[in-house]
N, C-alpha and C. Protein backbone atom coordinates (compact mmCIF):
# COMPACT_ATOMS: atom_id res chain seq x y z
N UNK A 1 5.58 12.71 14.40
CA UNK A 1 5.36 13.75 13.42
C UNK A 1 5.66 13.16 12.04
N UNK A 2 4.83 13.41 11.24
CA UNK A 2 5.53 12.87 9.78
C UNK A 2 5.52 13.84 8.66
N UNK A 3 6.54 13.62 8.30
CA UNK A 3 7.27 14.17 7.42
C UNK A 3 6.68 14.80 6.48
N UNK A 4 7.18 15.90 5.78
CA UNK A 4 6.36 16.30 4.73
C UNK A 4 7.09 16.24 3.54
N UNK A 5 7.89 15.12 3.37
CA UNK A 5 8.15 15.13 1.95
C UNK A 5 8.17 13.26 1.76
N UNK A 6 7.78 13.16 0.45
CA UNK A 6 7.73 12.03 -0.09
C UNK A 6 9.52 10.95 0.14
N UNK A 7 10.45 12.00 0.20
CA UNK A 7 11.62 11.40 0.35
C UNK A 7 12.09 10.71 1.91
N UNK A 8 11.02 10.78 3.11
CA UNK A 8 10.57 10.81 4.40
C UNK A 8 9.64 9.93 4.91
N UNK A 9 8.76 10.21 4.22
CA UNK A 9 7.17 9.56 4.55
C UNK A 9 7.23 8.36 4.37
N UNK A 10 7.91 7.69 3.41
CA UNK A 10 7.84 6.23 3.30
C UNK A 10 8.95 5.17 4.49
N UNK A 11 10.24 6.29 4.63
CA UNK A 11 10.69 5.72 5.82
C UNK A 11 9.73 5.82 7.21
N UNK A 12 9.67 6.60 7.15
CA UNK A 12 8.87 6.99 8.59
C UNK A 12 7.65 5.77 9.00
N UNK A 13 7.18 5.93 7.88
CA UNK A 13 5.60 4.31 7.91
C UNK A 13 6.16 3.30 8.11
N UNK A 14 7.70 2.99 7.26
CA UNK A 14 8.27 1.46 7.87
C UNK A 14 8.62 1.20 8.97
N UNK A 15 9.45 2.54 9.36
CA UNK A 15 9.58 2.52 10.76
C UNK A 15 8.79 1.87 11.50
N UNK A 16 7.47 3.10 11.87
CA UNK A 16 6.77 2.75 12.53
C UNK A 16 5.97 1.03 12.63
N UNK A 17 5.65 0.65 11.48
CA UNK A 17 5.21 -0.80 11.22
C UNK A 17 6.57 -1.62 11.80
N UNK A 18 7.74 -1.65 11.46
CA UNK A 18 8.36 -2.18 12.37
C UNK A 18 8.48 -2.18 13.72
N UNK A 19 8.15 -0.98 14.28
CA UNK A 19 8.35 -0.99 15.54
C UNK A 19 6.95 -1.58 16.41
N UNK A 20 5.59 -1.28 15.44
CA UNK A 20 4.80 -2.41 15.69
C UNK A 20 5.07 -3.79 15.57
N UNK A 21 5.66 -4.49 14.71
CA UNK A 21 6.19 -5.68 14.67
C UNK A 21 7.24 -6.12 16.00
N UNK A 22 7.98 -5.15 16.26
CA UNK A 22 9.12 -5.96 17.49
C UNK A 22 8.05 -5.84 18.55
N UNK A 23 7.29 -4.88 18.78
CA UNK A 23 6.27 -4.54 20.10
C UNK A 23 5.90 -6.05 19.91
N UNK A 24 5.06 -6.08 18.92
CA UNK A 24 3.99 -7.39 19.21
C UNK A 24 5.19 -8.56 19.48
N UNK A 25 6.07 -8.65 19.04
CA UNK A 25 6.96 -10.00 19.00
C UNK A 25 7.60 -9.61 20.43
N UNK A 26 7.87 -8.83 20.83
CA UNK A 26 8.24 -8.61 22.39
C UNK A 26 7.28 -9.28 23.35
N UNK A 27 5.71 -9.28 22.86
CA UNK A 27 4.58 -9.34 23.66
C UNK A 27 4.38 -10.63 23.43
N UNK A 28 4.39 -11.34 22.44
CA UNK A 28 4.58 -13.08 22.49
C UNK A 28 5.24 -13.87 23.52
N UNK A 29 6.30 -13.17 22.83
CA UNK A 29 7.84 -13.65 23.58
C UNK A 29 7.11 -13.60 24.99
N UNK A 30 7.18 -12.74 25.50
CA UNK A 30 6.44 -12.59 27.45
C UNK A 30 5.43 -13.04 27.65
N UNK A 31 4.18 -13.10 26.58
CA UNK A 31 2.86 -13.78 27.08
C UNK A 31 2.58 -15.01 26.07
N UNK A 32 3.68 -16.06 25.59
CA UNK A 32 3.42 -16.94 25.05
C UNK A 32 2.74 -18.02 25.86
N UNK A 33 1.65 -18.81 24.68
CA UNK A 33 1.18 -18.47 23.80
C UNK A 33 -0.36 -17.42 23.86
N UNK A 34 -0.50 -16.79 23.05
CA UNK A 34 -1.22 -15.52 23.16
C UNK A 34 -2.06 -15.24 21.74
N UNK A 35 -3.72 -14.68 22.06
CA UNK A 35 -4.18 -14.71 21.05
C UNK A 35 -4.32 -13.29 20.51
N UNK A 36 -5.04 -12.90 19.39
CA UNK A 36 -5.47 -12.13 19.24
C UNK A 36 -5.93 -10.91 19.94
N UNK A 37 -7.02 -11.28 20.60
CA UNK A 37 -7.76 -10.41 21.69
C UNK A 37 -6.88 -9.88 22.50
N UNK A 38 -6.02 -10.98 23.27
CA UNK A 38 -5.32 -10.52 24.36
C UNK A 38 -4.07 -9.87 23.71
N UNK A 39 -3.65 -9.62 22.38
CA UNK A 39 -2.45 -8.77 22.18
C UNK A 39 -3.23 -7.34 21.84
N UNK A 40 -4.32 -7.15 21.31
CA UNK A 40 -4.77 -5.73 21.06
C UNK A 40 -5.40 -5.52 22.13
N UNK A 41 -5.17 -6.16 23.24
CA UNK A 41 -5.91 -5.15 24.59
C UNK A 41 -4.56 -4.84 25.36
N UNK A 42 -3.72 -5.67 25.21
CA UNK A 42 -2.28 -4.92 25.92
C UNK A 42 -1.73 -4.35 25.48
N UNK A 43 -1.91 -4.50 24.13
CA UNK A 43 -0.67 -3.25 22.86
C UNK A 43 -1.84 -2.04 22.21
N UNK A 44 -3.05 -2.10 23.20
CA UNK A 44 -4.17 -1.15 22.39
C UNK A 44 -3.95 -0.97 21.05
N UNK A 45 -3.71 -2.06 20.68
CA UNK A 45 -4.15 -1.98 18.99
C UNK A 45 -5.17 -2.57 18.32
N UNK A 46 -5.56 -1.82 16.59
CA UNK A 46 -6.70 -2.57 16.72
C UNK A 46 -6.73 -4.30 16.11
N UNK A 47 -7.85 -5.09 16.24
CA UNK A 47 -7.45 -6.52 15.84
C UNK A 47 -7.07 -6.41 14.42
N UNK A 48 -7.31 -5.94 13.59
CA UNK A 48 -7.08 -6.20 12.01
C UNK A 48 -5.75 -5.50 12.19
N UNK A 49 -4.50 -5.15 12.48
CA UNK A 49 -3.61 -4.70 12.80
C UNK A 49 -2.60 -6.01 13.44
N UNK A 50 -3.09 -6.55 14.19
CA UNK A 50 -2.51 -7.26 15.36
C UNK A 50 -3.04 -8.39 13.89
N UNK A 51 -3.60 -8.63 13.89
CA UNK A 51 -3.43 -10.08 12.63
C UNK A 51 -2.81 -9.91 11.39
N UNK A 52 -2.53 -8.52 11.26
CA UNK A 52 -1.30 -8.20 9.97
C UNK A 52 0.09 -8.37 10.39
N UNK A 53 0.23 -7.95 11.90
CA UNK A 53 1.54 -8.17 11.86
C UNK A 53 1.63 -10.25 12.23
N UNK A 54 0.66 -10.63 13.06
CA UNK A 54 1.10 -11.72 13.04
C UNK A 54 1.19 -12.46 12.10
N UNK A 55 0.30 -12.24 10.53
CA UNK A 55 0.99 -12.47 9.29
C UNK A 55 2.30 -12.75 9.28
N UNK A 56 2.50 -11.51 9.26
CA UNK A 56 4.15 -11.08 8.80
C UNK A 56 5.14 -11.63 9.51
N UNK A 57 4.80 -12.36 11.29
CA UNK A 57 5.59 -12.35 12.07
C UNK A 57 5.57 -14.06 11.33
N UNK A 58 4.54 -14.85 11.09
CA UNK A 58 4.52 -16.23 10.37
C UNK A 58 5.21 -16.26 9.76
N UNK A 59 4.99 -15.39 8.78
CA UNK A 59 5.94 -15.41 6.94
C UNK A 59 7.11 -15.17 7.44
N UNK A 60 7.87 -14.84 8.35
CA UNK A 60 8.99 -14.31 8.43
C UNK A 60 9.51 -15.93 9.27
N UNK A 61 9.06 -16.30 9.71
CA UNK A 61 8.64 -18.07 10.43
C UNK A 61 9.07 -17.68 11.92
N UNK A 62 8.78 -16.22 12.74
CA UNK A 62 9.50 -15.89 13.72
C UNK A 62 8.72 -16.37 15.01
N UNK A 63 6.93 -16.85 14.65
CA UNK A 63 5.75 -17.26 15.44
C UNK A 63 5.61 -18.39 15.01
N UNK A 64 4.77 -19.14 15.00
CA UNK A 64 4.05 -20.22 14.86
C UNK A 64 2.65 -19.58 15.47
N UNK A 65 1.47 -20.38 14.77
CA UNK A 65 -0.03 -20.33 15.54
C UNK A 65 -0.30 -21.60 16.41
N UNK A 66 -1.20 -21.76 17.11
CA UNK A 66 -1.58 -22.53 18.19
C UNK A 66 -2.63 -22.87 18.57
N UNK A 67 -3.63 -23.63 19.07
CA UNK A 67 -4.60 -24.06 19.65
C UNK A 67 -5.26 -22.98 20.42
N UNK A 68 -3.62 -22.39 21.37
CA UNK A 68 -3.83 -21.46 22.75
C UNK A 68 -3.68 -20.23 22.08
N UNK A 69 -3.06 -20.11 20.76
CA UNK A 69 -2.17 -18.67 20.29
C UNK A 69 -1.47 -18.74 19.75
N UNK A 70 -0.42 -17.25 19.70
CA UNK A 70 0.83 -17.25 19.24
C UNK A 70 1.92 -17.79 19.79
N UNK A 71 2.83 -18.58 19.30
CA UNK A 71 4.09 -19.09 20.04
C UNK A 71 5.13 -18.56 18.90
N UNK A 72 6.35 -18.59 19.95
CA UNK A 72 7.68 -17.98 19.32
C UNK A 72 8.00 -19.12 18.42
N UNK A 73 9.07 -19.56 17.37
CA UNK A 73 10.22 -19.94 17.46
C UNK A 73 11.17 -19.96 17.64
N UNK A 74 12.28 -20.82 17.29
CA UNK A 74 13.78 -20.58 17.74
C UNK A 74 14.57 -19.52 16.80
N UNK A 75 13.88 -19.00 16.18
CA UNK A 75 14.39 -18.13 14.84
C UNK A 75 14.49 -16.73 15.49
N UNK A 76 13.46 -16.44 16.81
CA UNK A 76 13.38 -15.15 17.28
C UNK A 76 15.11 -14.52 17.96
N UNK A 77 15.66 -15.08 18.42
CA UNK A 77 16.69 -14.32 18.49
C UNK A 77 17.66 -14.38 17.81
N UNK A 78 17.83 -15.16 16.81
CA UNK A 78 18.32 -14.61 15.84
C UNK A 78 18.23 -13.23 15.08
N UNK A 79 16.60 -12.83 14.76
CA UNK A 79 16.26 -12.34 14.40
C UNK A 79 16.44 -10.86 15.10
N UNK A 80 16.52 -10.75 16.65
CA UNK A 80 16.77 -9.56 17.16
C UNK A 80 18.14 -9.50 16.98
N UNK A 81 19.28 -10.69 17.44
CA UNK A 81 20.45 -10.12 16.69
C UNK A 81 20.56 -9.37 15.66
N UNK A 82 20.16 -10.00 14.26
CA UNK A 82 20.55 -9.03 13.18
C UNK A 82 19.57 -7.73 13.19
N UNK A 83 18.76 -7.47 13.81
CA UNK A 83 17.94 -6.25 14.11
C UNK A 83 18.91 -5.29 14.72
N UNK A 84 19.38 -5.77 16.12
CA UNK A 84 20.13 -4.73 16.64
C UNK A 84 21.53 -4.79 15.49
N UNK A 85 21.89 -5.60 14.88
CA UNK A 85 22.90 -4.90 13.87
C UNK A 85 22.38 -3.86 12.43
N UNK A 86 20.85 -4.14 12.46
CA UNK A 86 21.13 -3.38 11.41
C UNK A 86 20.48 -2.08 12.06
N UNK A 87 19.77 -1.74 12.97
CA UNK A 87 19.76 -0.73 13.45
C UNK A 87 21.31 0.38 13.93
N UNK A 88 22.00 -0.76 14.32
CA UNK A 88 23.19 0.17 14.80
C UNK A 88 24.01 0.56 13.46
N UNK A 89 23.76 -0.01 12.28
CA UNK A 89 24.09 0.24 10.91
C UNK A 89 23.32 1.79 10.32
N UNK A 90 22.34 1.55 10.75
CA UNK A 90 21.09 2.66 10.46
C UNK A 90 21.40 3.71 11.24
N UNK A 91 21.68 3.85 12.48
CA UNK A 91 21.62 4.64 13.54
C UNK A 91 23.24 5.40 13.09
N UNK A 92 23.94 4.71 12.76
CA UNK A 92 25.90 5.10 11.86
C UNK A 92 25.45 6.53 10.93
N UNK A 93 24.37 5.81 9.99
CA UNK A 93 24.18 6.07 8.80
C UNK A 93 23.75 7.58 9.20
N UNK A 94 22.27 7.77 9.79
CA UNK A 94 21.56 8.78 10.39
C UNK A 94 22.20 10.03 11.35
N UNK A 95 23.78 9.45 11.65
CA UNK A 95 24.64 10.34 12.32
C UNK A 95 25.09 11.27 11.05
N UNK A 96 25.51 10.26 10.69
CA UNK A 96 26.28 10.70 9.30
C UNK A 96 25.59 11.68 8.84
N UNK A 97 24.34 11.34 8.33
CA UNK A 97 22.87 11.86 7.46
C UNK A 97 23.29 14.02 8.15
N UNK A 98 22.95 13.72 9.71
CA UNK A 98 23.40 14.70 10.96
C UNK A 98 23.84 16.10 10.70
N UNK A 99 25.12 15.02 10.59
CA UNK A 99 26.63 15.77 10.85
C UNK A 99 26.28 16.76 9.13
N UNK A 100 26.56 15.78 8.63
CA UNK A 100 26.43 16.60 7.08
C UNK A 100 25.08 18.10 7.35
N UNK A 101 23.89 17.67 7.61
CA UNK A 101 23.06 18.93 7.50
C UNK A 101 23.76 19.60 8.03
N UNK A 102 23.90 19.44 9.68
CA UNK A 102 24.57 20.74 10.71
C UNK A 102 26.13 21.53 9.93
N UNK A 103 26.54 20.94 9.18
CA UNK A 103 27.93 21.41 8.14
C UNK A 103 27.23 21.98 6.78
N UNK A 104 26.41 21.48 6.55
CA UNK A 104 25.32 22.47 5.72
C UNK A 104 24.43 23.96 6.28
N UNK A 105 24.11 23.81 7.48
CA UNK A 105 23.95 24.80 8.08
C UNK A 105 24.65 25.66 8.55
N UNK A 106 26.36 24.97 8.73
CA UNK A 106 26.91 26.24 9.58
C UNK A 106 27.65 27.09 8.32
N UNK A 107 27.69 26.25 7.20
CA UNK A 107 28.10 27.03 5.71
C UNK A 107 27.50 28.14 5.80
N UNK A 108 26.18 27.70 5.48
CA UNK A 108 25.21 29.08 5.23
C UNK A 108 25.41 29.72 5.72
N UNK A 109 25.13 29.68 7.31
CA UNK A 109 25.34 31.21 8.17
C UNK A 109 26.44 31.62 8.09
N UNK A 110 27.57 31.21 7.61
CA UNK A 110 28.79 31.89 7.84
C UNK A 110 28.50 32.47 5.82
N UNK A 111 28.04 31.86 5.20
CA UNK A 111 27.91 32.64 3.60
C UNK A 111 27.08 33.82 4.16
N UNK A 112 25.88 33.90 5.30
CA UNK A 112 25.00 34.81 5.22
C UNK A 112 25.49 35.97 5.87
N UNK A 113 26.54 36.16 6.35
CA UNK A 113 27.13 37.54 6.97
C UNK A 113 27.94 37.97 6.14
């Protein structure tokens, strides 16, 4: 679902593009080395998609290209390390974010009687 406010919408798209990015880098990782074709027929995505993120997955130096495909480097778990830290940083944050509305909400109803 996305959001209907501008203060939302832009997280929400990164999200999602990230979570296309670990998909496809999950799908290397298991079907290295791997081309094009064969990542948008297993991740049904479309090819101009699947060659943006493998852009990004280059620039980031987390792939290498190939003769056969995509191949990992040694940079990839690194890289999920600090992922799962900054998610569990994010995921802190978003509790937090939580707690505060639901204490914003239970104000009100107790102002509204």
């Amino acid at each position: 679902m996305r959001g209907r406010s501008a203060l939302t919408n832009k997280i929400e798209s990164e999200i999602q593009l990230l979570e296309r990015h670990v998909t496809m880098l999950n799908t290397i990782v298991a079907h290295e080395p791997i081309g094009i074709i064969r990542l948008s027929e297993l991740l049904a995505i479309p090819q101009h998609k699947v060659r943006y993120s493998l852009r990004i997955l280059e620039q980031e130096g987390l792939i290498l290209p190939s003769p056969e495909g995509a191949v990992t480097t040694e940079k990839v778990l690194t890289f999920f390390n600090e992922l799962q830290d900054i998610l569990q940083k994010m995921d802190t944050t978003v509790n937090v974010l939580r707690e505060s509305l639901d204490a914003q909400e239970h104000a009100k109803r107790i102002n509204d009687k």
